[in-house]
Protein backbone atom coordinates (compact mmCIF):
# COMPACT_ATOMS: atom_id res chain seq x y z
CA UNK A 1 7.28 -22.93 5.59
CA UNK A 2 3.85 -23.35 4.12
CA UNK A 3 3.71 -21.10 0.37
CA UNK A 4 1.13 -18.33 0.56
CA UNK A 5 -1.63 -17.76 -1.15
CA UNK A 6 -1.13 -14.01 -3.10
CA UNK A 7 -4.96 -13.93 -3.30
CA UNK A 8 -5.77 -14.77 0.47
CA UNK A 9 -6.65 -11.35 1.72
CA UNK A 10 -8.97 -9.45 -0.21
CA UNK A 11 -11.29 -6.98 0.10
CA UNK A 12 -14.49 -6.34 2.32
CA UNK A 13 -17.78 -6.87 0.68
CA UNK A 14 -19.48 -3.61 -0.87
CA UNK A 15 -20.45 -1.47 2.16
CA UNK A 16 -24.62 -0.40 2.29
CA UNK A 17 -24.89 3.38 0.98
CA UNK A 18 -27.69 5.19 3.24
CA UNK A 19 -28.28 8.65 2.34
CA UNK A 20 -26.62 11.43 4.22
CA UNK A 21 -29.49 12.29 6.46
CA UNK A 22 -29.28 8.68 7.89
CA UNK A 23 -26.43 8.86 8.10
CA UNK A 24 -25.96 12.21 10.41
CA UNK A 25 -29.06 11.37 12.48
CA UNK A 26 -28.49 7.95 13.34
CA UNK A 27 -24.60 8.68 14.20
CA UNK A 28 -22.99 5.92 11.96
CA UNK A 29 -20.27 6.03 10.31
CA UNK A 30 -20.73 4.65 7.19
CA UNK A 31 -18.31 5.02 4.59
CA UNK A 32 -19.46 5.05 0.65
CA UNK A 33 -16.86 2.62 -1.55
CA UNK A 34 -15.27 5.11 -3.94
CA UNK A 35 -16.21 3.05 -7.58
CA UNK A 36 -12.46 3.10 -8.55
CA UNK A 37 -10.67 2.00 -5.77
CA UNK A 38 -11.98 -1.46 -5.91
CA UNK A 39 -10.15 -1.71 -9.12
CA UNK A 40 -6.93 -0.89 -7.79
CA UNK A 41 -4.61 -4.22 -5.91
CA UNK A 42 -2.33 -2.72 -3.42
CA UNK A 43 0.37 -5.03 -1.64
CA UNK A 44 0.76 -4.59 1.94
CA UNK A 45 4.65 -4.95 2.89
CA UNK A 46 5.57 -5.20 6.40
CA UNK A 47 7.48 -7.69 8.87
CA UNK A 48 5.04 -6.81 11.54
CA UNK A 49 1.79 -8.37 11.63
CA UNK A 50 0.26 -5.45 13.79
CA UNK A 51 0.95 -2.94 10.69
CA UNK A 52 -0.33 -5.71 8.07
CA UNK A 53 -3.34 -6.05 9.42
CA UNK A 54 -3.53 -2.13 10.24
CA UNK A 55 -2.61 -0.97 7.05
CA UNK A 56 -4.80 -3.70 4.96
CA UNK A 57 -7.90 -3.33 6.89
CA UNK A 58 -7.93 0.47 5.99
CA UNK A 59 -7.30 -0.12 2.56
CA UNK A 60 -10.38 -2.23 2.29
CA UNK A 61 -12.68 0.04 4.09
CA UNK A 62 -11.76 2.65 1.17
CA UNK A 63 -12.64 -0.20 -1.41
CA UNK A 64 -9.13 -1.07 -2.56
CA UNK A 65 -8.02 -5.08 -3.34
CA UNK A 66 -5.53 -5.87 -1.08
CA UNK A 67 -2.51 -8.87 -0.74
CA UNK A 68 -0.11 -8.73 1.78
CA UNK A 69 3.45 -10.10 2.40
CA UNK A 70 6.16 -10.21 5.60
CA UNK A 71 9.66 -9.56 4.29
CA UNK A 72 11.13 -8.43 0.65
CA UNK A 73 11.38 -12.12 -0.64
CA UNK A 74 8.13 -12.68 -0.44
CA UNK A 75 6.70 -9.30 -1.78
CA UNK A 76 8.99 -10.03 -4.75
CA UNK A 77 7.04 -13.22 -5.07
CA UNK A 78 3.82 -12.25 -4.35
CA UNK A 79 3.80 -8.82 -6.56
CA UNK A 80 4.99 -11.32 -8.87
CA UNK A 81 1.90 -13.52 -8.73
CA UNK A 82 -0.34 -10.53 -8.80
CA UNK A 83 0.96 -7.84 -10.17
CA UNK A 84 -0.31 -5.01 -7.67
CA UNK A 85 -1.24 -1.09 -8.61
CA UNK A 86 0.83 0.00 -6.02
CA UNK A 87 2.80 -1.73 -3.35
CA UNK A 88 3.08 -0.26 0.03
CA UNK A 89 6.62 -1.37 1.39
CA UNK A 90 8.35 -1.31 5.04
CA UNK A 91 11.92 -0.62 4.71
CA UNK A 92 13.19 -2.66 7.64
CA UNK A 93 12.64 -5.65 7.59
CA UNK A 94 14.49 -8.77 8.05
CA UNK A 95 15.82 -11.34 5.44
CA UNK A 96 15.86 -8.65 2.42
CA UNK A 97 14.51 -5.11 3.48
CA UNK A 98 12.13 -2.90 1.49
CA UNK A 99 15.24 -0.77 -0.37
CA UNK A 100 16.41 -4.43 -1.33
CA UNK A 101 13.11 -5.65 -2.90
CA UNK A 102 12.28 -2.54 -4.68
CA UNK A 103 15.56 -2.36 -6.44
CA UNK A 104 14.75 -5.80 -7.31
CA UNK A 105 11.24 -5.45 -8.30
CA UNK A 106 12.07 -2.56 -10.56
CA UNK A 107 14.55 -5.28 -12.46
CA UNK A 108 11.12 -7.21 -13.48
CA UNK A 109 9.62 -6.12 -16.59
CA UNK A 110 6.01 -6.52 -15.36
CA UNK A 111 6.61 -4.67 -12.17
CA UNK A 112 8.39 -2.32 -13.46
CA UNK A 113 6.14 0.95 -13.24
CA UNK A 114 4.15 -0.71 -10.09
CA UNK A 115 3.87 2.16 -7.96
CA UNK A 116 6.00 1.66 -4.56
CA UNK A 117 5.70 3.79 -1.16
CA UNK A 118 8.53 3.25 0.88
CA UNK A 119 6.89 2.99 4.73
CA UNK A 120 9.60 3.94 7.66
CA UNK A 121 9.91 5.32 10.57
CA UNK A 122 13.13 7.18 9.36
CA UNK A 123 12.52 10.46 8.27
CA UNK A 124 15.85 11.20 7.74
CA UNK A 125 17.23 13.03 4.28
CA UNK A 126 19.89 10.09 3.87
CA UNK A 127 16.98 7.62 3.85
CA UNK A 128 14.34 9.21 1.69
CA UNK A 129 17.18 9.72 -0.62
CA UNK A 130 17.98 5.81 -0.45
CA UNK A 131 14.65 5.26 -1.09
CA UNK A 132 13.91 7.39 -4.05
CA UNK A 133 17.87 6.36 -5.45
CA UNK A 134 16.18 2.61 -5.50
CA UNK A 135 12.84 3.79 -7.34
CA UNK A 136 10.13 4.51 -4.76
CA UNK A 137 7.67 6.94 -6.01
CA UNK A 138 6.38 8.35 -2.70
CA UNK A 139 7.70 8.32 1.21
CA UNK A 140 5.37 7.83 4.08
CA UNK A 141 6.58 8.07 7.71
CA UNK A 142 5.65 6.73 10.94
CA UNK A 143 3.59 6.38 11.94
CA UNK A 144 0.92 6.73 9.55
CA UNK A 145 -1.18 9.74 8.60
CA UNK A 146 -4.14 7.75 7.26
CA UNK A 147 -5.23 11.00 5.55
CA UNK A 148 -1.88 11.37 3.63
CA UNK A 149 -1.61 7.74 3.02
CA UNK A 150 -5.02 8.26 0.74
CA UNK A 151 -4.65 11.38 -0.10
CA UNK A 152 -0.72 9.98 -2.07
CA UNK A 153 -2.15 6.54 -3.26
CA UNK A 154 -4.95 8.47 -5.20
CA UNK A 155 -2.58 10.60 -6.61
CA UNK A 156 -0.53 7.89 -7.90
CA UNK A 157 -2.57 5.68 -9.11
CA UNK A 158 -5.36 8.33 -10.40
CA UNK A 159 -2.82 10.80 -11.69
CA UNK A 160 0.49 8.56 -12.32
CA UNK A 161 2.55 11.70 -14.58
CA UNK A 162 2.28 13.82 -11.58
CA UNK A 163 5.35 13.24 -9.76
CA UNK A 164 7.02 12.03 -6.23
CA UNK A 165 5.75 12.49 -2.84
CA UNK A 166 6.90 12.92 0.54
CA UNK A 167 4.17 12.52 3.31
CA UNK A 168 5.05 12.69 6.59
């Protein structure tokens, strides 16, 4: 297998700002990059390339750095190499899954207090238990509520005291 380059994905260019009534009349969406995301990195965890690229390309719309990685060996080595904010990871996954690589990224002194969203489709008590047990410092289900997905990264990384979250 080819080694990956941690810095290959990154984020979209700054987006044009046109004022709001150019916005409303023309009908365009355009979104305004908040200034402080594009100082955040976030690491994308998942084994399926459909929720990479999902998850990622949202990210940079809202401005944020992103790197991305396909099982729990590799985050470990690419959150290694980078050092993310925050690391979004799936919990099943093959090879070493998400509970796995967070118990072993919180054994790295660098990593240590990276922030880490555990991303599942089990909503169960057992699991988000299992996750927070292993260090996770916020539980998203799916699938994903884009709106709670920002709305918990901004609270972590903007306000990092303020505590766990469950989205779901």
């Amino acid at each position: 297998m080819e080694p990956k380059d941690p810095f290959a994905t990154t984020a979209l260019p700054e987006l044009e700002l046109l004022p709001d009534e150019q916005r409303v009349s023309t009908g365009i969406p355009v979104r305004r990059e908040p200034d402080l995301a594009s100082k955040f990195l976030i690491l994308v965890v998942d084994d399926l390339a459909d929720n990479v690229a999902m998850l990622s390309l949202d990210l940079q719309q809202e401005g944020y750095r992103v790197v991305t990685a396909t099982n729990g060996e590799e985050a470990i080595n690419v959150a290694s190499a980078t050092v993310p904010n925050l690391i979004l990871m799936d919990i099943s996954m093959p090879r070493l899954d998400g509970l796995g690589a967070t118990r072993r990224i919180r054994e790295i002194e660098t990593l240590r207090d990276v922030h880490v969203i555990a991303v599942t489709a089990f909503g169960t008590e057992g699991f988000q238990r299992a996750a927070y047990d292993v260090g996770v410092s916020g539980y998203l289900t799916k699938p994903i509520d884009f709106e709670r997905m920002h709305q918990l990264i901004s609270r972590l990384l903007l306000h990092p005291n303020s505590g766990n979250l469950i989205a779901r």
